[in-house]
N, C-alpha and C. Protein backbone atom coordinates (compact mmCIF):
# COMPACT_ATOMS: atom_id res chain seq x y z
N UNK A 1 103.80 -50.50 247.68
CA UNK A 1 102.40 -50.83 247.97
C UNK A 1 101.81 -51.61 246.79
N UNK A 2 101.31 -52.36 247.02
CA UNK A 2 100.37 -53.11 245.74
C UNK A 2 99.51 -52.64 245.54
N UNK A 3 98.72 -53.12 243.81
CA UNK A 3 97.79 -52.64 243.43
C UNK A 3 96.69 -52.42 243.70
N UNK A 4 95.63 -52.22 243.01
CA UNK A 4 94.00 -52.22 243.58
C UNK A 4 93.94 -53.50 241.97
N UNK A 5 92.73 -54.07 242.09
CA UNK A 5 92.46 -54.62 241.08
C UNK A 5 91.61 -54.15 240.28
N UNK A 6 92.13 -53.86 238.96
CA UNK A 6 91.35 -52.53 238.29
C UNK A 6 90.86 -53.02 236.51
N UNK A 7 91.74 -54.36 236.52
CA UNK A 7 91.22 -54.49 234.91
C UNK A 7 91.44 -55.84 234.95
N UNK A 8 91.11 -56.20 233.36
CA UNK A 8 91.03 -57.87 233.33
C UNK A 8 92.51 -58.59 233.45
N UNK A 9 93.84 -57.45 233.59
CA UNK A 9 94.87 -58.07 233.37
C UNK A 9 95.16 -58.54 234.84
N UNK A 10 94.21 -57.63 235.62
CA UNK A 10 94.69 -58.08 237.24
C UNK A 10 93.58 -59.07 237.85
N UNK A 11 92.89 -59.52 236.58
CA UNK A 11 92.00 -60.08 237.01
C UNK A 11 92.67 -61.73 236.73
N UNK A 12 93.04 -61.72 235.43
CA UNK A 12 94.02 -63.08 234.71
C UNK A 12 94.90 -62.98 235.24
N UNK A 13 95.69 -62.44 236.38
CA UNK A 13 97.14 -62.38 237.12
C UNK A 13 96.46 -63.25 238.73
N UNK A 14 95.17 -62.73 238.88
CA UNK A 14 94.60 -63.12 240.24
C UNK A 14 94.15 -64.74 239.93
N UNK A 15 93.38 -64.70 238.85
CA UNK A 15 92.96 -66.13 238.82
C UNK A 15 94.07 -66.95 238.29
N UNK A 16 95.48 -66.85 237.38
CA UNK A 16 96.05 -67.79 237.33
C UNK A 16 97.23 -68.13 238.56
N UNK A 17 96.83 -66.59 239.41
CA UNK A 17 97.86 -67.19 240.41
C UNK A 17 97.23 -67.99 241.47
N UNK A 18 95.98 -68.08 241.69
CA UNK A 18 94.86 -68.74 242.54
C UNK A 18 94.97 -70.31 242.38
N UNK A 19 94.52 -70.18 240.58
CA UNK A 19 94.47 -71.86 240.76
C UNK A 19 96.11 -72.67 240.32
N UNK A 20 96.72 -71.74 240.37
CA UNK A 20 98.10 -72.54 240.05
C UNK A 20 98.18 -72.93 241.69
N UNK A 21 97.82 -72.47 243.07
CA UNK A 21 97.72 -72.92 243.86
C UNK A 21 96.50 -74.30 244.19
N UNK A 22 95.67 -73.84 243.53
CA UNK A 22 94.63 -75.24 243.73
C UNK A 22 95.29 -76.39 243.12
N UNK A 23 95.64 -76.41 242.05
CA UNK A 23 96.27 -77.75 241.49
C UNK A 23 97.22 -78.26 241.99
N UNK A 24 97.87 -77.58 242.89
CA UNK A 24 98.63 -78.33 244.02
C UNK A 24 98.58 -78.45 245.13
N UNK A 25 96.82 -78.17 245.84
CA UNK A 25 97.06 -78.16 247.26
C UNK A 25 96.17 -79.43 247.37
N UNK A 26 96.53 -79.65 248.50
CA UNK A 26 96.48 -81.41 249.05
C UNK A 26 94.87 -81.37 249.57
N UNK A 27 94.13 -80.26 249.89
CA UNK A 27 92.76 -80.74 250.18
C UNK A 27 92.04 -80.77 248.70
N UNK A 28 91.78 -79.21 247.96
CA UNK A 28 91.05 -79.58 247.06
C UNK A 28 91.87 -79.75 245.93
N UNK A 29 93.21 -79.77 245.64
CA UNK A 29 93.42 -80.22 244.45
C UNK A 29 93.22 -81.44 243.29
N UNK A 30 92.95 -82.16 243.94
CA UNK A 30 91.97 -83.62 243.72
C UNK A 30 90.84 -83.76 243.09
N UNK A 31 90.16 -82.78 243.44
CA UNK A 31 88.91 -82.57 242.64
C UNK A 31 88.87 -82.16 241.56
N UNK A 32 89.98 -80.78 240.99
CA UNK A 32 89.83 -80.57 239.90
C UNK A 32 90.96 -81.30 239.23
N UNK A 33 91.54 -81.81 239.88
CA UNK A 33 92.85 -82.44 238.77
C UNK A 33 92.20 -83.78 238.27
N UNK A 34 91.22 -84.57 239.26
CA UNK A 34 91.08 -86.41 238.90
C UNK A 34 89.65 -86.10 239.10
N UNK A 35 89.44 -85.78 239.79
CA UNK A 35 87.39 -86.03 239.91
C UNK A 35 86.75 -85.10 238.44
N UNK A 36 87.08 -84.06 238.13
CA UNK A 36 86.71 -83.53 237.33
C UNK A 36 87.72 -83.39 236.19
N UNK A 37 88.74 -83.29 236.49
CA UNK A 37 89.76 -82.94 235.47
C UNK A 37 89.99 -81.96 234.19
N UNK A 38 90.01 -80.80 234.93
CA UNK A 38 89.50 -79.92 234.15
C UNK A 38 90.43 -79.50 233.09
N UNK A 39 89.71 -79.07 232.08
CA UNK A 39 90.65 -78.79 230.93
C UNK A 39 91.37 -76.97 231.42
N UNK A 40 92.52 -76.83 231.43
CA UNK A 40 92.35 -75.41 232.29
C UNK A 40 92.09 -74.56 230.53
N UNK A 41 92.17 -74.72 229.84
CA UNK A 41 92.66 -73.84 228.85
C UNK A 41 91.23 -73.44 228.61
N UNK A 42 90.55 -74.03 228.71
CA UNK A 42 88.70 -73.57 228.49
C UNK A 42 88.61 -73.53 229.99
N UNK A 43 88.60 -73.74 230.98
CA UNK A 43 88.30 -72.97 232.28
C UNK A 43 88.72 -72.16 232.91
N UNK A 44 90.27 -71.62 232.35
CA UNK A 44 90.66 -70.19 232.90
C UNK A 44 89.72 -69.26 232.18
N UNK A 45 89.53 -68.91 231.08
CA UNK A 45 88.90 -67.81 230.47
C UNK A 45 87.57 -67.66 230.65
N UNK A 46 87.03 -68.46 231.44
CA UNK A 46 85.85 -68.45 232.29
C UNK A 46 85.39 -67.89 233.25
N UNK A 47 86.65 -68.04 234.09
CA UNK A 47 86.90 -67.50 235.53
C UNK A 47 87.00 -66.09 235.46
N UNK A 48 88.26 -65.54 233.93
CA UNK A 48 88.23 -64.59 233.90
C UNK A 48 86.93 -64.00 233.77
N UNK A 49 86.17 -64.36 233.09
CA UNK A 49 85.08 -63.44 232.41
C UNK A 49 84.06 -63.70 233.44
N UNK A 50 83.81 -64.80 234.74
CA UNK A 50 83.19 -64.70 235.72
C UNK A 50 83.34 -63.22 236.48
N UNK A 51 84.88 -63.38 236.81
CA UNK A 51 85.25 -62.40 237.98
C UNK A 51 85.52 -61.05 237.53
N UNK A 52 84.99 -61.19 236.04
CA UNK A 52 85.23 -59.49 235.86
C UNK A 52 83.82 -58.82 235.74
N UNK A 53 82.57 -59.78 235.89
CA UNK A 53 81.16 -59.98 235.64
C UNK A 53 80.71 -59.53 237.23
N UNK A 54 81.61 -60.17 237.88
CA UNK A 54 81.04 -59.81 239.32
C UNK A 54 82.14 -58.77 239.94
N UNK A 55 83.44 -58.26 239.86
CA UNK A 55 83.79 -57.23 239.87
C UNK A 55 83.90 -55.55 239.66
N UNK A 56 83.73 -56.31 238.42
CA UNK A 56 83.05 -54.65 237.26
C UNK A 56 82.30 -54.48 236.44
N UNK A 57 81.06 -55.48 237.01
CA UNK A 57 79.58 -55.59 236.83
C UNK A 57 79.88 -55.38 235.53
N UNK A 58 80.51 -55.84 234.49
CA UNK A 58 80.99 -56.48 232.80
C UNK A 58 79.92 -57.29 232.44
N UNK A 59 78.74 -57.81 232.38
CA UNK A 59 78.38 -58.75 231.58
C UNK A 59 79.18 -59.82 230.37
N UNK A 60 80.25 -60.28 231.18
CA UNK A 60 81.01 -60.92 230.15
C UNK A 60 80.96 -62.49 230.29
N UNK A 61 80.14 -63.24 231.83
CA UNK A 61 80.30 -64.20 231.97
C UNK A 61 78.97 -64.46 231.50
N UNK A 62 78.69 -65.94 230.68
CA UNK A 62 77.73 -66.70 230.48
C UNK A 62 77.69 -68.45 231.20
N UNK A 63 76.87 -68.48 232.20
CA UNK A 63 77.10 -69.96 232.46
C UNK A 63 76.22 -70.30 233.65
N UNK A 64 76.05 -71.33 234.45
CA UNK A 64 75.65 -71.66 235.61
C UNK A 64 76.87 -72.11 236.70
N UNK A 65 77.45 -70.96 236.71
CA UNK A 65 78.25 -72.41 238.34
C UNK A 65 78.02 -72.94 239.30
N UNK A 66 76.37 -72.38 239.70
CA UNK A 66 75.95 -73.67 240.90
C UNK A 66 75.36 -74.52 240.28
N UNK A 67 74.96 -74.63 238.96
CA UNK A 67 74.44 -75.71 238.12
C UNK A 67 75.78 -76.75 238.04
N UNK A 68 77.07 -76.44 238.16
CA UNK A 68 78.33 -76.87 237.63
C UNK A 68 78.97 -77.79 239.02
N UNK A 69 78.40 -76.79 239.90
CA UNK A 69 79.04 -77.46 241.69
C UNK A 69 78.30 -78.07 241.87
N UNK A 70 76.93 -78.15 241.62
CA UNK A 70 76.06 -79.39 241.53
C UNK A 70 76.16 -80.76 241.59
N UNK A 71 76.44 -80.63 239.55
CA UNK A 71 77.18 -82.01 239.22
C UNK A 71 78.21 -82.25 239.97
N UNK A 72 79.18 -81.11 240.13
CA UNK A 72 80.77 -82.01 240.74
C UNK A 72 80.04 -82.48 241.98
N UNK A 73 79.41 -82.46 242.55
CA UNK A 73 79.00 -83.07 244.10
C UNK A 73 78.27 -84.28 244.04
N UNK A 74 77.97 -84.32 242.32
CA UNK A 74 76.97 -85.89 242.44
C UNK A 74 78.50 -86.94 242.28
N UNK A 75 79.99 -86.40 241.81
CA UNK A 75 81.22 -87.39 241.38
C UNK A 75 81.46 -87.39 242.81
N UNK A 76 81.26 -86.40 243.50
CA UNK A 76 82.87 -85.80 244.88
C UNK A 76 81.76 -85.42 245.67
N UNK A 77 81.73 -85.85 246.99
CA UNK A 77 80.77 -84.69 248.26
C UNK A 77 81.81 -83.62 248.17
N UNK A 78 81.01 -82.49 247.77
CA UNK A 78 81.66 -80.88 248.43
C UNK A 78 81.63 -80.74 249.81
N UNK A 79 82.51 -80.37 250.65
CA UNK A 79 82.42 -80.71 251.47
C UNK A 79 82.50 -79.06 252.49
N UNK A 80 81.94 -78.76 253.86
CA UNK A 80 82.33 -77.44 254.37
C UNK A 80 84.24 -77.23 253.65
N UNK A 81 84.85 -78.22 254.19
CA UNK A 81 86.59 -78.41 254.46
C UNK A 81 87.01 -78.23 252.77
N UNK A 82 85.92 -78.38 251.71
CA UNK A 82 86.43 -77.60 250.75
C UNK A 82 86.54 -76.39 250.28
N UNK A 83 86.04 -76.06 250.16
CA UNK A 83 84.76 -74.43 250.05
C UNK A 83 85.32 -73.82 251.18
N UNK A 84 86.18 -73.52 252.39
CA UNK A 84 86.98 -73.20 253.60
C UNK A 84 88.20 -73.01 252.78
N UNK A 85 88.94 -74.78 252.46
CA UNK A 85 90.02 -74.21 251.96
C UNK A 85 90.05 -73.30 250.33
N UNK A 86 89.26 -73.19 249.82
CA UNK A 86 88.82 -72.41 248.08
C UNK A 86 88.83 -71.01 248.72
N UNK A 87 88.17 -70.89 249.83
CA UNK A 87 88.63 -69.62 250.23
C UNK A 87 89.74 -69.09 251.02
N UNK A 88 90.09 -69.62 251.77
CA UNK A 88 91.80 -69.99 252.26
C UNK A 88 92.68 -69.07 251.09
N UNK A 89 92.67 -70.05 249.91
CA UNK A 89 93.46 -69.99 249.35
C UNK A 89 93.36 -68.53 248.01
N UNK A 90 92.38 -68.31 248.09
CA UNK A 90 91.36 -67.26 247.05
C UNK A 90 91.75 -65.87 247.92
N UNK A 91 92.00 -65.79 249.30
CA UNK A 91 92.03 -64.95 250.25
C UNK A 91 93.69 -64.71 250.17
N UNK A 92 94.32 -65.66 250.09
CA UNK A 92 95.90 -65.91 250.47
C UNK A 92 96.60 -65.14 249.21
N UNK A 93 95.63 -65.49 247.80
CA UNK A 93 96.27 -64.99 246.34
C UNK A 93 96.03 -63.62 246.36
N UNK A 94 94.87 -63.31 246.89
CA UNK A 94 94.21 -61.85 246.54
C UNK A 94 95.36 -60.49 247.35
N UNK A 95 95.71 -61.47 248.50
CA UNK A 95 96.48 -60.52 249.70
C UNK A 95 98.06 -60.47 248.96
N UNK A 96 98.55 -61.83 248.53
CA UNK A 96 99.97 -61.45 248.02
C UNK A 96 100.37 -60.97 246.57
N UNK A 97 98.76 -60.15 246.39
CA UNK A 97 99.38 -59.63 244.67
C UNK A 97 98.44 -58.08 244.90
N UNK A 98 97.18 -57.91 245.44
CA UNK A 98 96.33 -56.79 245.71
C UNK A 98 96.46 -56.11 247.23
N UNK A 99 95.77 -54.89 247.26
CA UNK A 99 94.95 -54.28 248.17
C UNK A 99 94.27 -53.23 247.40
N UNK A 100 92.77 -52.67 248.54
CA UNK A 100 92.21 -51.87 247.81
C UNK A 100 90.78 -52.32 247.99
N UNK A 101 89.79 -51.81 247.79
CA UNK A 101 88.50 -51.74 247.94
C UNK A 101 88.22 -53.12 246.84
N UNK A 102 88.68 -53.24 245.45
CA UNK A 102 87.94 -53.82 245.03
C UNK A 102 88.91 -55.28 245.38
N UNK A 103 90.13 -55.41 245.82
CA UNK A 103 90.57 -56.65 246.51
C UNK A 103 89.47 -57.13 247.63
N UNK A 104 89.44 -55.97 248.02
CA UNK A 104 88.33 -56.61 249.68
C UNK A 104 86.76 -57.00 249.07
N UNK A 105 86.59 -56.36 247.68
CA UNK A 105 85.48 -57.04 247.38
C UNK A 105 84.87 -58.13 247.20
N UNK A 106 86.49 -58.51 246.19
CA UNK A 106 87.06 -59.59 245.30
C UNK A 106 86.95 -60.99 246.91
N UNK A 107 87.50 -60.40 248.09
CA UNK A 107 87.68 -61.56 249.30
C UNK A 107 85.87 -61.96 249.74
N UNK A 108 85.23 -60.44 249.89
CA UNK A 108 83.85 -60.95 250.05
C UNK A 108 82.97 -61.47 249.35
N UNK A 109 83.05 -60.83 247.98
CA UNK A 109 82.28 -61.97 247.07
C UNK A 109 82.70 -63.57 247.00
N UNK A 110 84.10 -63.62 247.18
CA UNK A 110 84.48 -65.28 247.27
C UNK A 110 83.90 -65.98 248.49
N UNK A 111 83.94 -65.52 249.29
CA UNK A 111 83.45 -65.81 250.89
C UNK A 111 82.03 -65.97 250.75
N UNK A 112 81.21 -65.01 250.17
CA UNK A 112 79.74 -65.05 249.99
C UNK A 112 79.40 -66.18 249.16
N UNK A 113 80.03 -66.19 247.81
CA UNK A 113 79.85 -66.97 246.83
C UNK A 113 80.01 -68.79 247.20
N UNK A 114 81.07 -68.84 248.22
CA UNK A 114 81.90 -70.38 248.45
C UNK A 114 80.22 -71.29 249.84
N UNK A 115 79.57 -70.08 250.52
CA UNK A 115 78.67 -70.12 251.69
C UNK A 115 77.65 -70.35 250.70
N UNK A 116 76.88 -69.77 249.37
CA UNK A 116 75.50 -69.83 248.76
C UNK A 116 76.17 -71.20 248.07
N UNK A 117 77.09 -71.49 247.81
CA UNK A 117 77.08 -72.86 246.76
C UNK A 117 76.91 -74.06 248.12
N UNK A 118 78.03 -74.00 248.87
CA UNK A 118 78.02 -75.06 249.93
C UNK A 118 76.26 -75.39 250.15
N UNK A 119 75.60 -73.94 250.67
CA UNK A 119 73.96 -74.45 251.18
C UNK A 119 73.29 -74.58 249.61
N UNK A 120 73.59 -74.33 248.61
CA UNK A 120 72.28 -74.85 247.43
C UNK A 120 72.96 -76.41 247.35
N UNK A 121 73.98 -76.70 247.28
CA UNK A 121 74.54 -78.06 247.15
C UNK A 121 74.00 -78.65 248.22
N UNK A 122 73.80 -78.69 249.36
CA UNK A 122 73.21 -79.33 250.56
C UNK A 122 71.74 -79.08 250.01
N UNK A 123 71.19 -78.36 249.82
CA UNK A 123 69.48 -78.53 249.45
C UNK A 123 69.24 -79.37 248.41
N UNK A 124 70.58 -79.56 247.34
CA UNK A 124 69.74 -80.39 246.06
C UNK A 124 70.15 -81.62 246.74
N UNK A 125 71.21 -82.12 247.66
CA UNK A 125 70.98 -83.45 248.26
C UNK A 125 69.56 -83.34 248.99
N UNK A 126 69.23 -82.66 249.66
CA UNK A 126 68.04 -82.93 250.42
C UNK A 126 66.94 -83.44 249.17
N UNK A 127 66.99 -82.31 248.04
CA UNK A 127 65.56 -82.97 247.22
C UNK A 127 65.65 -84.31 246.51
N UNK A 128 67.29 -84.40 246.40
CA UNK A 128 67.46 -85.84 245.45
C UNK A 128 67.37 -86.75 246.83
N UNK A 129 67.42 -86.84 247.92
CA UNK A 129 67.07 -88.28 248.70
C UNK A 129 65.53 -87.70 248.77
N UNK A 130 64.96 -86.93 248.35
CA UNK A 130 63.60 -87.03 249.02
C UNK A 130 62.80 -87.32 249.71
């Protein structure tokens, strides 16, 4: 039986097995490899300290990420078909390494989280065409 996700080591096991899938999948891998190009070595330890902030209510993350999906949407339209597959694939990592209450959390907060960015990203287009 697999684990529950219980500390930051299953937290850095979840997120580097997540986006080692994004950087190679054919819808959104594009975005972060060429549109943004992210440095991973300063954006994994981010993620970590995001998802252990919203997991085990840690106060460890400092930042804006709908301030962050923002900008990427003024380079790249975010699109529904991204934010679908981010969870696709966020859902796909969580199932072949977890189970457990705080896995199923870990699937709804991504699901919740991928739906509030998609609609604030659609509202700041609405205020920037004004």
């Amino acid at each position: 039986m697999k684990p529950n996700i219980k500390n930051i080591e299953d937290i850095k096991l979840l997120v580097d097995s997540f986006y080692n899938k994004v950087k190679k999948d054919s819808i959104i891998g594009y975005i972060f490899n060429e549109v943004i190009e992210v440095n991973w070595e300063n954006h994994l330890p981010k993620m970590y300290r995001f998802w252990e902030t919203i997991l085990f209510n840690k106060a460890s993350f400092k930042g804006n990420p709908m301030l962050k999906h923002i900008l990427i949407n003024t380079k790249e339209r975010l699109k529904q078909e991204h934010f679908d597959r981010w969870v696709v694939l966020w859902n796909e990592t969580i199932n072949e390494n977890f189970t457990g209450s705080i896995a199923e959390q870990a699937k709804q907060r991504g699901q919740s989280i991928g739906q509030l960015m998609h609609y604030k990203i659609r509202e700041s287009e609405k205020i920037n065409e004004g």
